[in-house]
PDB file of N, CA and C in Angstrom:
ATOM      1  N   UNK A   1       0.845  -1.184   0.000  1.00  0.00           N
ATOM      2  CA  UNK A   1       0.000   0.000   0.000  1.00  0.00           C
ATOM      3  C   UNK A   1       0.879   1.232   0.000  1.00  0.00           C
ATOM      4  N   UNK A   2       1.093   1.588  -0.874  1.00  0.00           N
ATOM      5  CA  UNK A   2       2.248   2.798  -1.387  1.00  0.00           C
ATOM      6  C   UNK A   2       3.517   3.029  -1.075  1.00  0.00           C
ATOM      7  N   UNK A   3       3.965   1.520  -0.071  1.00  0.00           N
ATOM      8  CA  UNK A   3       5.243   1.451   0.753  1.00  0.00           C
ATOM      9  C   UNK A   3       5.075   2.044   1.668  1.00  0.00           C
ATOM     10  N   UNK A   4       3.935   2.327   2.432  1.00  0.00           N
ATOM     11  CA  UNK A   4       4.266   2.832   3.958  1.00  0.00           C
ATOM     12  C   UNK A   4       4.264   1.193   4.426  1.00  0.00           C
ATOM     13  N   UNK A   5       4.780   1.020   5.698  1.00  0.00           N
ATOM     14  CA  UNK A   5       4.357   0.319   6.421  1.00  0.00           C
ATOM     15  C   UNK A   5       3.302   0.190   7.782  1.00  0.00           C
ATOM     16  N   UNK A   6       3.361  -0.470   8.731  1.00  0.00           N
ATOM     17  CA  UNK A   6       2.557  -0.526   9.920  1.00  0.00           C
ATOM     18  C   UNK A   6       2.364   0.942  10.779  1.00  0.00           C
ATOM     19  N   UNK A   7       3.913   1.029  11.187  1.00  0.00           N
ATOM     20  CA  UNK A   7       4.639   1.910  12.258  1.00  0.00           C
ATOM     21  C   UNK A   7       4.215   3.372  11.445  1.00  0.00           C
ATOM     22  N   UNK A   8       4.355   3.456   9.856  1.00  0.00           N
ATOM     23  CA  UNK A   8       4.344   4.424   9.338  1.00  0.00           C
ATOM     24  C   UNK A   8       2.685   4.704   9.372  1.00  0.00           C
ATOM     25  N   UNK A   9       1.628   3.697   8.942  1.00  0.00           N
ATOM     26  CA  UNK A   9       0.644   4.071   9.196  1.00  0.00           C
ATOM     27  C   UNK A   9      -0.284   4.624  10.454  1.00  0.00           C
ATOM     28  N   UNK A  10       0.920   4.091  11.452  1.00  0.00           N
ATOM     29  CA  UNK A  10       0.037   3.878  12.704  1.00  0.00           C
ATOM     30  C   UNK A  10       0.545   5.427  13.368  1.00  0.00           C
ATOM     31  N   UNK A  11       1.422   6.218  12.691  1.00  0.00           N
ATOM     32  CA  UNK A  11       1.682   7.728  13.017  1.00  0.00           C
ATOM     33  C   UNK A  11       0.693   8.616  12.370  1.00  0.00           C
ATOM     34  N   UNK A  12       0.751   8.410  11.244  1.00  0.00           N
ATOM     35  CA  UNK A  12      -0.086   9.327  10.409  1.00  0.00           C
ATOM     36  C   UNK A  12      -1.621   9.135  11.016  1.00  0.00           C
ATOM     37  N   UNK A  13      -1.915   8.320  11.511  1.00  0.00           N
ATOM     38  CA  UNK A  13      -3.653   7.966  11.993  1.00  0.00           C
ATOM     39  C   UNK A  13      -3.570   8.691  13.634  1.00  0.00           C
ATOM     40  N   UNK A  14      -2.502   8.632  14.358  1.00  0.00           N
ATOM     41  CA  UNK A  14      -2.296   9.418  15.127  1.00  0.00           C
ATOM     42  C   UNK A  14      -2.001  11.066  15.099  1.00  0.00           C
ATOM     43  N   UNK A  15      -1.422  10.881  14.227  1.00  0.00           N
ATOM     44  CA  UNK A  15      -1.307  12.815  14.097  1.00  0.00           C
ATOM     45  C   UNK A  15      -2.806  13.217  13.003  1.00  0.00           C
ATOM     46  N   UNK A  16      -3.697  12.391  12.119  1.00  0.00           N
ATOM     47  CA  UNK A  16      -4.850  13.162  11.719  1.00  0.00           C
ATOM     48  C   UNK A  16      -5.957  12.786  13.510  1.00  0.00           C
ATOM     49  N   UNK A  17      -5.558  11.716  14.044  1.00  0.00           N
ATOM     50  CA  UNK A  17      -6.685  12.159  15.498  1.00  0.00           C
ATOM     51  C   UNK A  17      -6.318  13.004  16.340  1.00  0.00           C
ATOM     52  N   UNK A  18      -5.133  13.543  16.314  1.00  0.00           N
ATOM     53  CA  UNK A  18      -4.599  14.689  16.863  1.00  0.00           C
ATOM     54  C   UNK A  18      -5.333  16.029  16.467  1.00  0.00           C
ATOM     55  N   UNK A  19      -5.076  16.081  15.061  1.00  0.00           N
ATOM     56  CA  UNK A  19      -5.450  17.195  14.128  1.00  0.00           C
ATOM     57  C   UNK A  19      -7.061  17.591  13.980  1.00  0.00           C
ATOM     58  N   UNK A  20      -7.685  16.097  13.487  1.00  0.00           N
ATOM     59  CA  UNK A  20      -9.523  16.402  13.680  1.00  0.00           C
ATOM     60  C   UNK A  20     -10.447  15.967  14.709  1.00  0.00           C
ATOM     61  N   UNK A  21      -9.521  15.094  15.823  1.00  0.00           N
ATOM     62  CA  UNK A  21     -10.038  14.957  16.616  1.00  0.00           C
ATOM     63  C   UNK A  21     -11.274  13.207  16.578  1.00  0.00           C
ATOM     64  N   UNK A  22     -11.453  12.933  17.776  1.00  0.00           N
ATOM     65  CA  UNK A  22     -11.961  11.534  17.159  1.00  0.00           C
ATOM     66  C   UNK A  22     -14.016  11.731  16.271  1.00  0.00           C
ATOM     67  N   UNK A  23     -13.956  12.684  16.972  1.00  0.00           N
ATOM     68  CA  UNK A  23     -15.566  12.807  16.623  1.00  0.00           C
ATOM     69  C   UNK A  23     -15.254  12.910  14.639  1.00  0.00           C
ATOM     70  N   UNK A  24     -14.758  13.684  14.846  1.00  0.00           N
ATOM     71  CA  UNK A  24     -14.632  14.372  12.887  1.00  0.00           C
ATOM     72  C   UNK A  24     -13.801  13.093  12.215  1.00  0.00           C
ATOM     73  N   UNK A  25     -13.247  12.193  12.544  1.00  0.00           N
ATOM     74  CA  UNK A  25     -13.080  11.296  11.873  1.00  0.00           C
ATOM     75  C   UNK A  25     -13.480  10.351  11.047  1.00  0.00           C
ATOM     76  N   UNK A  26     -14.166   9.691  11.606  1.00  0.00           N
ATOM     77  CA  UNK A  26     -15.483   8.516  10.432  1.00  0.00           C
ATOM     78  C   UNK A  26     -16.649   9.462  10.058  1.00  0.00           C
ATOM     79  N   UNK A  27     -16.811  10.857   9.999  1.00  0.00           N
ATOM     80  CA  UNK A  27     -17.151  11.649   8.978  1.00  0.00           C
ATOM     81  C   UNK A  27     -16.326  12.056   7.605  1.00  0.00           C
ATOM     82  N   UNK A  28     -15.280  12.016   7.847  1.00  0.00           N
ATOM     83  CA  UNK A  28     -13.722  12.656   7.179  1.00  0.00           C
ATOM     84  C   UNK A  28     -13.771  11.172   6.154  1.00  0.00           C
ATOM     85  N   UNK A  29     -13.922  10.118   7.028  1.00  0.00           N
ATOM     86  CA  UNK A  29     -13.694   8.591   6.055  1.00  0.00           C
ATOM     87  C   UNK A  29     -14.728   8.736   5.814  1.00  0.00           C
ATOM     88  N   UNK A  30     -15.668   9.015   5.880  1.00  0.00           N
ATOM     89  CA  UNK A  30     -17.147   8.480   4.991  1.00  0.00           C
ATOM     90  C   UNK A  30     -16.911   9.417   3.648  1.00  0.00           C
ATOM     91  N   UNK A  31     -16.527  10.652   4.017  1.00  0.00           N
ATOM     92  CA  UNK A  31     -16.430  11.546   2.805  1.00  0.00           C
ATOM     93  C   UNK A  31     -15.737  11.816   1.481  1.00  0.00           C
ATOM     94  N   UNK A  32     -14.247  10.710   2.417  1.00  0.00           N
ATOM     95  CA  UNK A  32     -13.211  10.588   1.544  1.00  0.00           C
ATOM     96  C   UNK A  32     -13.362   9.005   0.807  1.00  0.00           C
ATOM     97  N   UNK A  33     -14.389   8.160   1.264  1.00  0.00           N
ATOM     98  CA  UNK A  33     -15.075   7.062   1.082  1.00  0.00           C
ATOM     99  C   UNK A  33     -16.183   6.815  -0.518  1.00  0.00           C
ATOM    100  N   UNK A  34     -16.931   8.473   0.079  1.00  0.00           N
ATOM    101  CA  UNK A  34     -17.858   8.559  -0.989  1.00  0.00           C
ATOM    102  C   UNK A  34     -17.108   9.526  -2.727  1.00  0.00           C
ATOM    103  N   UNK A  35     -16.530  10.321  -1.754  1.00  0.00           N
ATOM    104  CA  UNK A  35     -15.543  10.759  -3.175  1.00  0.00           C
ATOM    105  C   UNK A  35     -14.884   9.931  -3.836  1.00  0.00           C
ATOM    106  N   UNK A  36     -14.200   8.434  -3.534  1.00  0.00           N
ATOM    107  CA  UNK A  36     -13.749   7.465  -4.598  1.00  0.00           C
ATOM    108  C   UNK A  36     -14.523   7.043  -4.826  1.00  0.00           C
ATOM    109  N   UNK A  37     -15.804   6.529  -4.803  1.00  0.00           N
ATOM    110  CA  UNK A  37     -16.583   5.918  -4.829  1.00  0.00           C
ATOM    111  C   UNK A  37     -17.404   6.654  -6.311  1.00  0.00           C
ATOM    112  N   UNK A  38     -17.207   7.660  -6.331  1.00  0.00           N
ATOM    113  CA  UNK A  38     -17.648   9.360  -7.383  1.00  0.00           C
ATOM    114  C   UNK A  38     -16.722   8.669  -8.305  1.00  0.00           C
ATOM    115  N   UNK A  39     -15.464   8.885  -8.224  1.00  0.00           N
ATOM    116  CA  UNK A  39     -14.424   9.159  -9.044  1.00  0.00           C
ATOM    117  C   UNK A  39     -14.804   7.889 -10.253  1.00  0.00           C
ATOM    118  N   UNK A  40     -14.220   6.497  -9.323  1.00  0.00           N
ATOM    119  CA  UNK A  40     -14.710   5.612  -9.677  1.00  0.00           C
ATOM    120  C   UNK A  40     -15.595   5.326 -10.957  1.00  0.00           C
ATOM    121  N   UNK A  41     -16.621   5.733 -10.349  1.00  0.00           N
ATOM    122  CA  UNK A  41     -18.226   5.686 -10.478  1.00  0.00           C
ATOM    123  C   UNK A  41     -18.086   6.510 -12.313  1.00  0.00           C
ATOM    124  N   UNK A  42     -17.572   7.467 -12.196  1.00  0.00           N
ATOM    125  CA  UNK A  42     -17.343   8.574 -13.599  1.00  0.00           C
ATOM    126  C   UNK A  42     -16.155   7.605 -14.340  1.00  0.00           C
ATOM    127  N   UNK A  43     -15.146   7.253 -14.096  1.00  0.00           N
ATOM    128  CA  UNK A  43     -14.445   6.818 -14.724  1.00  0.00           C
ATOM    129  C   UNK A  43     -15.098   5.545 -15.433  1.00  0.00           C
ATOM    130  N   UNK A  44     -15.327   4.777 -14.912  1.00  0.00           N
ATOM    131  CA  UNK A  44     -16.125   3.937 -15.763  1.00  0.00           C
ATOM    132  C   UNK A  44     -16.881   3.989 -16.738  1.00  0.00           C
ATOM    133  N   UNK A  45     -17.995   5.110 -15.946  1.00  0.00           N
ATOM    134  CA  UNK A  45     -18.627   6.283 -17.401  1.00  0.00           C
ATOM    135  C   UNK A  45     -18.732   6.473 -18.279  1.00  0.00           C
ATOM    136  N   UNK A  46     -16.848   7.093 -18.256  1.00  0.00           N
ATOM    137  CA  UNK A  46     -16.243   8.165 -19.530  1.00  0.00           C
ATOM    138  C   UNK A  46     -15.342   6.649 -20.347  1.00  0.00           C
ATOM    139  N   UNK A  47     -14.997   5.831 -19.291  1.00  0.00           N
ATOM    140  CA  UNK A  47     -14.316   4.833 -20.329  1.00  0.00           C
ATOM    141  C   UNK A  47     -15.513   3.986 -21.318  1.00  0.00           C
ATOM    142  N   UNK A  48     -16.679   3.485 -20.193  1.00  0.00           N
ATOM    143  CA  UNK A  48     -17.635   2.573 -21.234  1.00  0.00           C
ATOM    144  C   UNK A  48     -18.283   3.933 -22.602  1.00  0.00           C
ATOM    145  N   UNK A  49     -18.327   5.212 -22.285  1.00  0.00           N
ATOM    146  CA  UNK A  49     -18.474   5.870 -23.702  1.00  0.00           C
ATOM    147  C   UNK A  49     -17.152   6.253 -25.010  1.00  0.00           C
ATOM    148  N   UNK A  50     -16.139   6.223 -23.921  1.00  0.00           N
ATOM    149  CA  UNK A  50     -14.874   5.995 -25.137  1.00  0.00           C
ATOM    150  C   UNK A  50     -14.868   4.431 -25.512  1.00  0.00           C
ATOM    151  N   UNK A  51     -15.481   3.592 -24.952  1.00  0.00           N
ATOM    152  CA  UNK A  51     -15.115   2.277 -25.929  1.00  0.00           C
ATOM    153  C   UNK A  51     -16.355   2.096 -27.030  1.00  0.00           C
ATOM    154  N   UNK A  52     -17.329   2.948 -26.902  1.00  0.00           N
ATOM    155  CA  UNK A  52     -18.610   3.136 -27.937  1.00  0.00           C
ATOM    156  C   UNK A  52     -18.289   4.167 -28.795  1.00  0.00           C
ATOM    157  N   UNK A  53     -17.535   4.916 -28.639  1.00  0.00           N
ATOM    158  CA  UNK A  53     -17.279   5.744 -29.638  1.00  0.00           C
ATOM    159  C   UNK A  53     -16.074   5.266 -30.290  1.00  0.00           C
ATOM    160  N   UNK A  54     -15.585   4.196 -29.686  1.00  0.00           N
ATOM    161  CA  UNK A  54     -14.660   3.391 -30.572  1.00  0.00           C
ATOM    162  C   UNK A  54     -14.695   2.571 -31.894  1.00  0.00           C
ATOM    163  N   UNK A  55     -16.504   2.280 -31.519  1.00  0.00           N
ATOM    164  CA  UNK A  55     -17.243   1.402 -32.481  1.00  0.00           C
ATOM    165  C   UNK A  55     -17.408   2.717 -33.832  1.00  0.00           C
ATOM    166  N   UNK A  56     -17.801   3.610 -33.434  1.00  0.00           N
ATOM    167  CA  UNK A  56     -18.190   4.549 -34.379  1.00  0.00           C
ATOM    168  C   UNK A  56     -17.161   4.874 -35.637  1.00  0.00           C
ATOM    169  N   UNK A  57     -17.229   4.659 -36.759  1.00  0.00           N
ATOM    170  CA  UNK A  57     -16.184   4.751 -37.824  1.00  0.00           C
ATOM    171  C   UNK A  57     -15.837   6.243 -37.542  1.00  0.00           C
ATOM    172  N   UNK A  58     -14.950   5.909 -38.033  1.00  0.00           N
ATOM    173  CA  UNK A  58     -14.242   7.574 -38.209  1.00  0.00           C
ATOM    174  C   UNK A  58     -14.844   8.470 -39.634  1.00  0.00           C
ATOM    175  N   UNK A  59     -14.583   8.119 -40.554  1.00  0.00           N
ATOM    176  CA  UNK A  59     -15.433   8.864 -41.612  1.00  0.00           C
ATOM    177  C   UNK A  59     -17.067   9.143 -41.668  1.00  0.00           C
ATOM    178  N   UNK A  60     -17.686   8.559 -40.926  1.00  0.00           N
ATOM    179  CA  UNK A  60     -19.099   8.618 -40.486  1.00  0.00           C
ATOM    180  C   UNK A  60     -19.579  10.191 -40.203  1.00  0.00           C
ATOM    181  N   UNK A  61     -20.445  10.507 -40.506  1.00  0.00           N
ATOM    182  CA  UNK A  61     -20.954  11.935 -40.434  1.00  0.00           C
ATOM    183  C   UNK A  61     -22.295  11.814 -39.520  1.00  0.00           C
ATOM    184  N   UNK A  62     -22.371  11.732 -38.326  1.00  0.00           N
ATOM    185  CA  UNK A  62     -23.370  11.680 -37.986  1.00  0.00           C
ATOM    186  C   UNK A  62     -24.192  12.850 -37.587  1.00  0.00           C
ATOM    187  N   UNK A  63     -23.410  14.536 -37.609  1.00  0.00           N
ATOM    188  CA  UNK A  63     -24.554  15.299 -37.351  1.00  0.00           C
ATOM    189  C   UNK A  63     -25.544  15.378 -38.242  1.00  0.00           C
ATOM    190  N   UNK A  64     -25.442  15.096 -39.504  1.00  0.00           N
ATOM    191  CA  UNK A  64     -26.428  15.281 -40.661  1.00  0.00           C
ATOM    192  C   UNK A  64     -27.307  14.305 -40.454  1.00  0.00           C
ATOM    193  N   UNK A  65     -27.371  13.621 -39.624  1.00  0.00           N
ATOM    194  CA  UNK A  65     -28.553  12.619 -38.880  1.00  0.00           C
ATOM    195  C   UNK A  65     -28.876  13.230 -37.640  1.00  0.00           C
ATOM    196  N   UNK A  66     -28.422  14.732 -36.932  1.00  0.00           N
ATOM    197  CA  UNK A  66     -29.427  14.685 -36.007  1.00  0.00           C
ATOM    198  C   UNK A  66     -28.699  14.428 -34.233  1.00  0.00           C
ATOM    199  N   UNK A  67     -27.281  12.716 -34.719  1.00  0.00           N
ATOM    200  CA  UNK A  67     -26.731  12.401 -33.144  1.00  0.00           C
ATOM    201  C   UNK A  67     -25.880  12.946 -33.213  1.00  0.00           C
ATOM    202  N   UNK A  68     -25.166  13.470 -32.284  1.00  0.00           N
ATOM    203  CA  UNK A  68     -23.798  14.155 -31.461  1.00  0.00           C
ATOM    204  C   UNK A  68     -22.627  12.933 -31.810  1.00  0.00           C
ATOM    205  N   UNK A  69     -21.425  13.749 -32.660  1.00  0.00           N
ATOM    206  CA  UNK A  69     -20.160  12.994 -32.967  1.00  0.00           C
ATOM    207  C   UNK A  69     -19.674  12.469 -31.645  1.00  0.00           C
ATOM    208  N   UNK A  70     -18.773  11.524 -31.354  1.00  0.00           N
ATOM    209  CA  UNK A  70     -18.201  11.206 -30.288  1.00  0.00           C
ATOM    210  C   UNK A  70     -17.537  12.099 -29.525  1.00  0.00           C
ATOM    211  N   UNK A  71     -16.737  12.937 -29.953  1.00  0.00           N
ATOM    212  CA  UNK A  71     -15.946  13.849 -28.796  1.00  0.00           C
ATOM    213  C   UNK A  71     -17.076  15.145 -28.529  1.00  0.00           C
ATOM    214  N   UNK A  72     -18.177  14.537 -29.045  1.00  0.00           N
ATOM    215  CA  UNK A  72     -19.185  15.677 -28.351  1.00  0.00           C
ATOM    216  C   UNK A  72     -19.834  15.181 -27.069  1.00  0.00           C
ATOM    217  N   UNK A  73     -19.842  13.639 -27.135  1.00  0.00           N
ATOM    218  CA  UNK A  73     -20.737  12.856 -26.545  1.00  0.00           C
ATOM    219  C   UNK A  73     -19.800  12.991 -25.142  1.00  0.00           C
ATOM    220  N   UNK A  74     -18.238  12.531 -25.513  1.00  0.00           N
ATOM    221  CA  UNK A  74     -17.436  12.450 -24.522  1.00  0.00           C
ATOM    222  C   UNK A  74     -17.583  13.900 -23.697  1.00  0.00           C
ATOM    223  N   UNK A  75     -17.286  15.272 -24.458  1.00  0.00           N
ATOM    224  CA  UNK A  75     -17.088  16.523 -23.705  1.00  0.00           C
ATOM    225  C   UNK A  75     -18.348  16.530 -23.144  1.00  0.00           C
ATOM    226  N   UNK A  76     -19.755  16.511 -22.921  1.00  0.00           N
ATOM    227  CA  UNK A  76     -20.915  16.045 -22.325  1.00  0.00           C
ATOM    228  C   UNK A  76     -20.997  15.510 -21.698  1.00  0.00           C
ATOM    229  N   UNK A  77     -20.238  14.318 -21.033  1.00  0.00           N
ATOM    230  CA  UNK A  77     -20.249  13.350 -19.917  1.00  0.00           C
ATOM    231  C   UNK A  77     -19.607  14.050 -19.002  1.00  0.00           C
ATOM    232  N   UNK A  78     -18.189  14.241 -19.939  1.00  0.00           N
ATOM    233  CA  UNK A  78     -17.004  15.600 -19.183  1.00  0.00           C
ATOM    234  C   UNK A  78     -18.005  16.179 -17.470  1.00  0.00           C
ATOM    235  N   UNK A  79     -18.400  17.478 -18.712  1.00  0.00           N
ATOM    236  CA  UNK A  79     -19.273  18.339 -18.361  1.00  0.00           C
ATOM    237  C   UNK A  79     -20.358  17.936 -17.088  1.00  0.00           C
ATOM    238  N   UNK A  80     -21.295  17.151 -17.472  1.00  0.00           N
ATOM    239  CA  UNK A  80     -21.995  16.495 -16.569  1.00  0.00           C
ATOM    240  C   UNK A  80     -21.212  15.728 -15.070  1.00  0.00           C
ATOM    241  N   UNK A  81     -20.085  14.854 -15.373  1.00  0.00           N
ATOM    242  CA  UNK A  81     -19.484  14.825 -14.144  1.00  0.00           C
ATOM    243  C   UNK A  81     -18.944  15.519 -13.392  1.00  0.00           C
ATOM    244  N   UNK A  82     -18.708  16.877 -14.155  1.00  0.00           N
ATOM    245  CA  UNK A  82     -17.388  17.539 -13.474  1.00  0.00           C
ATOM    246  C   UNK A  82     -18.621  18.754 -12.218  1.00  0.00           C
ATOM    247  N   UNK A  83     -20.169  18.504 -13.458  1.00  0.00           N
ATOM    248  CA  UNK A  83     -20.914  19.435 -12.660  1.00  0.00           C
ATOM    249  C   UNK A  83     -21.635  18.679 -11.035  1.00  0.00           C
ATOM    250  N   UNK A  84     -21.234  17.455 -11.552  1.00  0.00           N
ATOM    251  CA  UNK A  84     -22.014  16.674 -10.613  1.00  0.00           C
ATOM    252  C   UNK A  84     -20.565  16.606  -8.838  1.00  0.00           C
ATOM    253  N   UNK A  85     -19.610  16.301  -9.548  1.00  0.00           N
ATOM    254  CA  UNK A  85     -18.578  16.884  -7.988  1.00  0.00           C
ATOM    255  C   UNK A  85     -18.746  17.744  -7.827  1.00  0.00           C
ATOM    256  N   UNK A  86     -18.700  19.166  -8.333  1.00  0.00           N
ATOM    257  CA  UNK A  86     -18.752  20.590  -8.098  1.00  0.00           C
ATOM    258  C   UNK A  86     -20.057  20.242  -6.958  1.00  0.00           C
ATOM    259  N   UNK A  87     -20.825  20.081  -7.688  1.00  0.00           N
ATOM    260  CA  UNK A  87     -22.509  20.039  -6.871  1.00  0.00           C
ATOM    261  C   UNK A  87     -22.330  19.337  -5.340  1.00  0.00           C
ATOM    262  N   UNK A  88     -21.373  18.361  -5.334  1.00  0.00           N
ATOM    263  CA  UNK A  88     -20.808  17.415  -3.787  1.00  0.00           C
ATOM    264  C   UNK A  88     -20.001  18.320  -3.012  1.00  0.00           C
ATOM    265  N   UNK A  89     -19.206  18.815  -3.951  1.00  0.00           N
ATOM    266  CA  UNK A  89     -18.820  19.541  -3.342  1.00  0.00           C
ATOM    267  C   UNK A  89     -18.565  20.770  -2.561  1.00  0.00           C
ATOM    268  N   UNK A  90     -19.434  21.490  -3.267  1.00  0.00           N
ATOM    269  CA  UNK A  90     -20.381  23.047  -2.681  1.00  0.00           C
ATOM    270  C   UNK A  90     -21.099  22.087  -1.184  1.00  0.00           C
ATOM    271  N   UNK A  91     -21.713  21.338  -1.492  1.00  0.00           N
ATOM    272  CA  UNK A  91     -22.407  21.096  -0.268  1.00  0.00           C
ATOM    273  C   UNK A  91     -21.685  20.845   1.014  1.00  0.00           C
ATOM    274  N   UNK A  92     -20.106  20.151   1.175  1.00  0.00           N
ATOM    275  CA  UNK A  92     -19.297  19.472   1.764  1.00  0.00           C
ATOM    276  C   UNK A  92     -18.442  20.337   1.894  1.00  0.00           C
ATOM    277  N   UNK A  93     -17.928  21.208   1.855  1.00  0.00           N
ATOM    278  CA  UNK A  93     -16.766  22.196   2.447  1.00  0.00           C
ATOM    279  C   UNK A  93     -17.536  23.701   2.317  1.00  0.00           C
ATOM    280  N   UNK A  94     -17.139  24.307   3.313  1.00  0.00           N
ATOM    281  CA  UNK A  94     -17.980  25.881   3.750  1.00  0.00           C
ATOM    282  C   UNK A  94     -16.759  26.973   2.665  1.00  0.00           C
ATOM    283  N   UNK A  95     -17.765  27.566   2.263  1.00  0.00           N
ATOM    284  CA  UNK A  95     -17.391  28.661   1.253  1.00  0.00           C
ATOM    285  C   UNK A  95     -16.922  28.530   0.210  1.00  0.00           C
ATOM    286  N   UNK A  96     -16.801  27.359  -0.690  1.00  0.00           N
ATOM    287  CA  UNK A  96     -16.603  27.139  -1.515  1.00  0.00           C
ATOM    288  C   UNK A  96     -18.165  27.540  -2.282  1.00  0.00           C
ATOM    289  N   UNK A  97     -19.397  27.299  -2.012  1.00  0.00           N
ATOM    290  CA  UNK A  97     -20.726  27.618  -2.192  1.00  0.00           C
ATOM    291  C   UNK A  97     -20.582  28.982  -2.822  1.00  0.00           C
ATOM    292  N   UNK A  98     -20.263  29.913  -1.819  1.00  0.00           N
ATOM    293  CA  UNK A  98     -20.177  31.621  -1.957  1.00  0.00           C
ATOM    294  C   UNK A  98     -18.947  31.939  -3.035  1.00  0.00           C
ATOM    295  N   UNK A  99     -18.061  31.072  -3.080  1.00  0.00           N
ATOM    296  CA  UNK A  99     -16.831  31.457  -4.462  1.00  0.00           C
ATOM    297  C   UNK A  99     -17.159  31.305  -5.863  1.00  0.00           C
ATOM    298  N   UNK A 100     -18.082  30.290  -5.547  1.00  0.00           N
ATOM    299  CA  UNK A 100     -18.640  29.752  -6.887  1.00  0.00           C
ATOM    300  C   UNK A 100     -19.827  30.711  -7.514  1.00  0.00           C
ATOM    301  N   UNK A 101     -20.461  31.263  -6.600  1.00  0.00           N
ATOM    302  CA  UNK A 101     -21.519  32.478  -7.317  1.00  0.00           C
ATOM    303  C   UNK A 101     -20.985  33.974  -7.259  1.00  0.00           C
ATOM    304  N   UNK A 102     -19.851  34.030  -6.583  1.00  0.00           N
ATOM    305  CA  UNK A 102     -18.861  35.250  -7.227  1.00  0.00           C
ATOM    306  C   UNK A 102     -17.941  35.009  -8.167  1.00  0.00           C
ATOM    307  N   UNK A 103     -17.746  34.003  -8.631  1.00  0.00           N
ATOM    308  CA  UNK A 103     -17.147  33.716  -9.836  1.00  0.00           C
ATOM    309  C   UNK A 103     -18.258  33.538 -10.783  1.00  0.00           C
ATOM    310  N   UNK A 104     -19.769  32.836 -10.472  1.00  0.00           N
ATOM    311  CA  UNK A 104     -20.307  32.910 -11.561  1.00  0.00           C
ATOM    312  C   UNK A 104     -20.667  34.730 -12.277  1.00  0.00           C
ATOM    313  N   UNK A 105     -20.776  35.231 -10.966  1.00  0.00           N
ATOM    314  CA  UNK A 105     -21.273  36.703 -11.194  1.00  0.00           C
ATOM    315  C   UNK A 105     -20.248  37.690 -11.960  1.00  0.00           C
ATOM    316  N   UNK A 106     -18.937  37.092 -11.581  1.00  0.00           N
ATOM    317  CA  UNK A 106     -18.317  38.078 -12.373  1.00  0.00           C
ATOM    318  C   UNK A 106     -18.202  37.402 -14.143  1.00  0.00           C
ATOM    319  N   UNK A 107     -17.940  35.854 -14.254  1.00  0.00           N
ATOM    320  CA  UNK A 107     -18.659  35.583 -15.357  1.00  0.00           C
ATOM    321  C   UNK A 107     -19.080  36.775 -16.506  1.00  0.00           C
ATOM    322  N   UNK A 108     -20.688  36.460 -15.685  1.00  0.00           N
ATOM    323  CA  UNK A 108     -21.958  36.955 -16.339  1.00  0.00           C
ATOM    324  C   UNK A 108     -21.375  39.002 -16.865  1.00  0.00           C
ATOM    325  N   UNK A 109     -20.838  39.404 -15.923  1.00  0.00           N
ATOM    326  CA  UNK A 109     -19.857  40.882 -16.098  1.00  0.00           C
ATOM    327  C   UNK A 109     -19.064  40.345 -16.777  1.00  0.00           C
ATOM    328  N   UNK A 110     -18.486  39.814 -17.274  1.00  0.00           N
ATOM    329  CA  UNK A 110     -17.868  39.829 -18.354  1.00  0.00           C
ATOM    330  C   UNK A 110     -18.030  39.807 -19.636  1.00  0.00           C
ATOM    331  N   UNK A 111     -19.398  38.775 -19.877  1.00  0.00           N
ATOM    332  CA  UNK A 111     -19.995  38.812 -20.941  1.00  0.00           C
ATOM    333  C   UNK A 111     -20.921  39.992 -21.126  1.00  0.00           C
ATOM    334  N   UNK A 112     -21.342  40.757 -20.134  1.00  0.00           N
ATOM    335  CA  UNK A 112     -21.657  42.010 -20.017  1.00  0.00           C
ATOM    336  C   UNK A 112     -20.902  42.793 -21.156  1.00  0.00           C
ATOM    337  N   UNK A 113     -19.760  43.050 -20.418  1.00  0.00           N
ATOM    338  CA  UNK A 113     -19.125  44.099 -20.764  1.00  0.00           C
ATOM    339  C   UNK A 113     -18.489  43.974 -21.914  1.00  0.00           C
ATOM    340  N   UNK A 114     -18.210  42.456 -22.747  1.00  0.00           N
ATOM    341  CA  UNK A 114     -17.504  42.218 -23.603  1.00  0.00           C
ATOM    342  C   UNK A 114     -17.688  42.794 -24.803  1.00  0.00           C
TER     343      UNK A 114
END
């Protein structure tokens, strides 16, 4: 497991119950539990739609039918996962919520002013 050993693990679990204390702990693992569990979860995702867009010929024209080419399909999943952590994550750490709608706001001023 990454070459730590016992002694090495058994410090580091002592200095984070030092640091968050025992209550904030198996909150801290549930969280850092459910975020691989995310990661995971998307990677599989984005790989089972890159192996379908693998099937798809390359000379194939499919907007003139209407479906989304593959690296449209892929930047769309992108998109959708990346909105779906953002969304975990606004909820799960304080003020990150409030950065995200002053960044959207200045955004929107930009295209304002552009």
């Amino acid at each position: 497991m990454f070459g730590f050993g016992v002694s090495e693990i058994i410090v580091i679990g002592v200095i984070l119950l030092l640091i968050f204390g025992a209550k904030r702990l198996p909150i801290i693992g549930e969280s850092l539990g459910k975020t691989v569990k995310e990661i995971r979860n998307a990677k599989k995702e984005i790989s089972g739609i890159k192996k379908t867009n693998a099937k798809v010929e390359v000379g194939e024209s499919n907007e003139s039918e209407g479906q989304p080419q593959g690296s449209d399909i892929v930047d769309t999943v992108q998109k959708k996962v990346t909105k779906q952590f953002t969304d975990k994550l606004l909820g799960q750490v304080p003020g990150v919520k409030q950065a995200k709608q002053l960044k959207d706001k200045a955004d929107k001023i930009k295209k304002i002013v552009s």
